[in-house]
Protein backbone atom coordinates (compact mmCIF):
# COMPACT_ATOMS: atom_id res chain seq x y z
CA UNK A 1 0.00 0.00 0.00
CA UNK A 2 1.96 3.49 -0.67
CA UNK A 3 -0.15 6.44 1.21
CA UNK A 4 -1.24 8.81 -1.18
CA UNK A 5 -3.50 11.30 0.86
CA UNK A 6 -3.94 12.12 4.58
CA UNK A 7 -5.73 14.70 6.49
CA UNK A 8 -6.69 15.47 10.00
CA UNK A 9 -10.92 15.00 9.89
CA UNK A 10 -11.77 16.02 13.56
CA UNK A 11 -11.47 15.22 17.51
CA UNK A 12 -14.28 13.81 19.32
CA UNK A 13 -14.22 14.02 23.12
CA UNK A 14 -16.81 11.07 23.57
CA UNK A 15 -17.85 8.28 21.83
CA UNK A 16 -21.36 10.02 20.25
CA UNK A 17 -19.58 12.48 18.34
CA UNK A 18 -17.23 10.42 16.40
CA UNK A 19 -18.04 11.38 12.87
CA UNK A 20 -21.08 8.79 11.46
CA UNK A 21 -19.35 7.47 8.62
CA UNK A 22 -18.99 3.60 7.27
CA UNK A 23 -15.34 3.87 6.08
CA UNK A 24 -13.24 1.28 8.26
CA UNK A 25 -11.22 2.36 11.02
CA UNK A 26 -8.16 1.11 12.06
CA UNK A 27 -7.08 2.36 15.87
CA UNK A 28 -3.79 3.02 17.38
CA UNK A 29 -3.35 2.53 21.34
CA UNK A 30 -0.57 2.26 23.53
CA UNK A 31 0.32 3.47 27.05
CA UNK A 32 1.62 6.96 27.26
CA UNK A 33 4.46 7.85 25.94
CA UNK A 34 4.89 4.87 23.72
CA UNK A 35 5.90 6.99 20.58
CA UNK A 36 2.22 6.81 18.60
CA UNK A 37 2.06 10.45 17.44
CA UNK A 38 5.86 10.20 16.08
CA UNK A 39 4.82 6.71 14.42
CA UNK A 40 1.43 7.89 12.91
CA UNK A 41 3.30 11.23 11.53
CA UNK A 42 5.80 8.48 9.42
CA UNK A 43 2.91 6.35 8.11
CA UNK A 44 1.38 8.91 7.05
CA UNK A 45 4.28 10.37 5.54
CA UNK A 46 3.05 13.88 7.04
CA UNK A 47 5.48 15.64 9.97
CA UNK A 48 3.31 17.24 12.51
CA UNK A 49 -0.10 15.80 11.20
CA UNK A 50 -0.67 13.54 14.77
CA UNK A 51 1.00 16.47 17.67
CA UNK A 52 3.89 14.80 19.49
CA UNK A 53 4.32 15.98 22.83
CA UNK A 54 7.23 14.88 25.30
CA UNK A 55 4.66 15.15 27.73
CA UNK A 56 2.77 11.91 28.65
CA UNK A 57 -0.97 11.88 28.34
CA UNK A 58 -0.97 14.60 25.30
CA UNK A 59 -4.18 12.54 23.21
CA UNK A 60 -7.29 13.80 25.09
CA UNK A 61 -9.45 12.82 22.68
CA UNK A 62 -10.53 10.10 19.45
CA UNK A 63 -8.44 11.84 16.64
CA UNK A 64 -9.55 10.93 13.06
CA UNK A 65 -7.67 10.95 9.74
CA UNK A 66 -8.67 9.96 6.52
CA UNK A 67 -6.10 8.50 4.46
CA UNK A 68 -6.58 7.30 0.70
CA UNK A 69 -10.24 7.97 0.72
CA UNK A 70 -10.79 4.80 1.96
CA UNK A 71 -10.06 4.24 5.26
CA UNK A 72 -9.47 6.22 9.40
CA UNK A 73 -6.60 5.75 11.09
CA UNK A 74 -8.11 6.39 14.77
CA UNK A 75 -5.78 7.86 16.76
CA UNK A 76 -7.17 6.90 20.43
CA UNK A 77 -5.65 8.39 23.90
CA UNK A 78 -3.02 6.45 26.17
CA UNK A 79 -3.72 4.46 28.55
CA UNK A 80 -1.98 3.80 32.14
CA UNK A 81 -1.05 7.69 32.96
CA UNK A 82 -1.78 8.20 36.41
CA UNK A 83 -0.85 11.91 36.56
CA UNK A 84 -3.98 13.19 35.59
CA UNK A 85 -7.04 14.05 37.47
CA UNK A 86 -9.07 11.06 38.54
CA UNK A 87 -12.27 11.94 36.91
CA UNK A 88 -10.24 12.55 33.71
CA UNK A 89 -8.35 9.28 33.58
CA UNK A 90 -12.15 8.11 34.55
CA UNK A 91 -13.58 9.23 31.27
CA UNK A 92 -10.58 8.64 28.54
CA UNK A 93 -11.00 4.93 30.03
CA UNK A 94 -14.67 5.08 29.04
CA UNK A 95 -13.92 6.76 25.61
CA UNK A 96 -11.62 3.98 24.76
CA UNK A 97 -13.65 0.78 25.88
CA UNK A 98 -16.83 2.59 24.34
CA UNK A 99 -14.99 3.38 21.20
CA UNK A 100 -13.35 -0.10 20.80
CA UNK A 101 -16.41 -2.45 22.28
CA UNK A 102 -18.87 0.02 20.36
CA UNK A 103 -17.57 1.12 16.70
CA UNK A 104 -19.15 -1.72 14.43
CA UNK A 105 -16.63 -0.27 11.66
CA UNK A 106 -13.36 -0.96 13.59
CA UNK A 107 -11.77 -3.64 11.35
CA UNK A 108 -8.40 -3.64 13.78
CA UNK A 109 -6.06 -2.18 16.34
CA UNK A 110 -2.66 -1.71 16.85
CA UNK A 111 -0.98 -1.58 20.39
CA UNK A 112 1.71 -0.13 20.74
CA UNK A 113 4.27 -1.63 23.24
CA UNK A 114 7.93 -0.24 24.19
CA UNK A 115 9.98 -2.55 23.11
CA UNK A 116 12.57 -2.11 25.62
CA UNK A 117 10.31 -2.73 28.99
CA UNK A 118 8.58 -5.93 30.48
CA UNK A 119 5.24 -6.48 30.18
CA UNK A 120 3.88 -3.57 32.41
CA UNK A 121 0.47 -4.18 34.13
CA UNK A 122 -1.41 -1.64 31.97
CA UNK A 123 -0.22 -3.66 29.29
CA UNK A 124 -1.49 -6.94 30.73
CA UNK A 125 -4.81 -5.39 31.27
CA UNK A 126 -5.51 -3.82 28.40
CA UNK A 127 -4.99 -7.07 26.24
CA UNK A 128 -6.80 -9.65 28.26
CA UNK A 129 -9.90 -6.91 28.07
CA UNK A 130 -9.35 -7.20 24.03
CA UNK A 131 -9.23 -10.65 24.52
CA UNK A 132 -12.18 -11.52 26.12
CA UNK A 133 -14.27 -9.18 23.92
CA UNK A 134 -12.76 -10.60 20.56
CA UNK A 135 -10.98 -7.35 19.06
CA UNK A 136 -8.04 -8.29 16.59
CA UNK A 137 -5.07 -6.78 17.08
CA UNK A 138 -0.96 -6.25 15.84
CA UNK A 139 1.34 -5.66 18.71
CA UNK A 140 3.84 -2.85 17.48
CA UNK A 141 7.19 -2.71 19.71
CA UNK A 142 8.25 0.34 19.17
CA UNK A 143 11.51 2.08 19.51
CA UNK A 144 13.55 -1.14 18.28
CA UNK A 145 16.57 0.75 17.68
CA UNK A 146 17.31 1.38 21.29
CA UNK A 147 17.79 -2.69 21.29
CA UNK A 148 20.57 -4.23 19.63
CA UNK A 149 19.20 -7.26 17.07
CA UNK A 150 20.26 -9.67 19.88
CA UNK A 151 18.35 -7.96 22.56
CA UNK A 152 15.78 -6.87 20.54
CA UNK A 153 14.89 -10.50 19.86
CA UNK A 154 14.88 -11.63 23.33
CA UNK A 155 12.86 -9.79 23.97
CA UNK A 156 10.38 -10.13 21.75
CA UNK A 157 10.84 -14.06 22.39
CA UNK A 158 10.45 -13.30 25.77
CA UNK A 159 6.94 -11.49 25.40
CA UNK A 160 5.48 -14.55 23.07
CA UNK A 161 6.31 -16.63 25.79
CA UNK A 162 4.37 -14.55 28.45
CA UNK A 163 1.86 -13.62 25.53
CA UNK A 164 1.21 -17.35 25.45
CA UNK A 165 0.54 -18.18 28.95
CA UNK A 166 -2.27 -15.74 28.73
CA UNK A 167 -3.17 -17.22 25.99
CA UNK A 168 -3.20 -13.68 23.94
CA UNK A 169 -2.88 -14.43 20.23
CA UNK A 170 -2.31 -11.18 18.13
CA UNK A 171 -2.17 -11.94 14.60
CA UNK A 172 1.07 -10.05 14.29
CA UNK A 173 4.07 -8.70 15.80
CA UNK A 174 5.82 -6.08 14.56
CA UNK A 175 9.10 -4.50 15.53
CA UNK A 176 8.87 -1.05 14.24
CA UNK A 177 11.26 2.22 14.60
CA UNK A 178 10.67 5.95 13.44
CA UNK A 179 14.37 6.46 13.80
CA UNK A 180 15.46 3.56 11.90
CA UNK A 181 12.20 3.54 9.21
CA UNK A 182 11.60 -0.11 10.24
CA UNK A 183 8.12 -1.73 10.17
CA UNK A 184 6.11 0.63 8.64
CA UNK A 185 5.62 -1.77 4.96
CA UNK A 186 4.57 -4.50 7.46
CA UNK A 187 1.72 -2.24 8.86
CA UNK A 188 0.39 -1.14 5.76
CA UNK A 189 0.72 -4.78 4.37
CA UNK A 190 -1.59 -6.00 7.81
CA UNK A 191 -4.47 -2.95 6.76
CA UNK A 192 -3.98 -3.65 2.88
CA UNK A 193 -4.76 -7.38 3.67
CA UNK A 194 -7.88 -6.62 6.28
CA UNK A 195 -9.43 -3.90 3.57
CA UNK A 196 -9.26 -7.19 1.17
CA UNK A 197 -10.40 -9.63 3.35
C-alpha cells in the first residue's frame, strides 16, 4: 500500500460524536508515551499531522484521519497515565472501551508496546480486556533501535512466551522504529490485507 493522501478529519471528546461514517477504522493505542504520534506522523508520511508531545498523556481525545479515501486511522488516547485528574483518567477509560467495544466499523487495532520494557500491568490489562471481547489486534514494539538485534529479539521471544501463557494471540508482531524507518511496509501490508479480506 503506498499512502497517497492524509488529512486530520476532527477530535471527538466522547464516543457520540465520532463522525457517522462507514469507512473502516483502524485504531492506534498504547500506554503513554509509547511513541504513537511520532509513528502515525511516518505512516502517514506527514510531519506534525498527529501532535507529538514529550509530555505523557498529550491525546485527550478520538483523533480521526482519513487517508486514501478509503479508510481512518483512529488515533485513540493512552492508557496507564496516572498523573492526571481522577475523573479525567475516569472518562478517557470510558472513551476507549466505548470506542473499541462500540464502533461496528473498527476492522483492527494496533498496540503499541515499548519494546525495551517488560510487560507492564497496563499492558497486561488492556490485552486480556481485548481478549475476552474478541478485538483483533498487531502488537507494534516500538523504539527497536534502542535494542541491539540480539536484545531486541529476546525480547520479543520473551513477550510470546508470556503472551502465550495468557493465551493472547495477536495476529502479528511487529518491531517497528521511526528512527530507523523499520516496520512501517509491514503495517500497511496488515491494513492492505484486512481492507481485502
Amino acid at each position: 500500500m503506498i499512502i497517497e493522501t492524509s488529512a486530520f478529519i476532527c477530535s471527538s471528546p466522547n464516543f457520540k460524536s465520532c463522525p457517522d461514517s462507514d469507512y473502516p477504522e483502524f485504531a492506534f493505542i498504547g500506554r503513554s508515551n509509547v511513541g504513537k504520534s511520532s509513528l502515525i506522523n511516518f505512516l502517514l508520511n506527514r510531519k506534525g499531522l498527529a501532535k507529538v508531545s514529550q509530555q505523557p498523556g498529550k491525546t485527550r481525545m478520538v483523533n480521526h484521519f482519513y487517508v486514501n479515501n478509503k479508510w481512518y486511522l483512529v488515533d485513540l488516547p493512552g492508557y496507564g497515565y496516572a498523573k492526571i485528574p481522577l475523573k479525567e483518567r475516569e472518562r478517557l477509560e470510558t472513551l476507549i472501551y466505548q470506542y473499541l467495544s462500540k464502533r461496528k466499523n473498527l476492522e483492527h487495532t494496533f498496540l503499541l508496546i515499548d519494546s525495551r520494557l517488560n510487560p507492564q500491568p497496563a499492558d497486561t490489562r488492556f490485552m486480556t480486556w481485548m481478549v475476552s471481547h474478541h478485538n483483533s489486534f498487531t502488537i507494534l514494539f516500538t523504539k527497536s533501535d534502542k535494542l541491539t538485534k540480539n536484545r531486541l529479539t529476546q525480547n520479543l521471544n520473551n513477550y510470546k512466551k508470556i503472551l502465550m501463557e495468557f493465551n493472547f494471540y495477536p495476529e502479528r508482531v511487529i518491531p517497528v522504529s521511526v528512527i530507523t524507518r523499520t516496520g512501517k511496509d509491514e503495517i500497511l501490508q496488515t491494513i492492505e490485507s484486512v481492507l481485502n479480506s
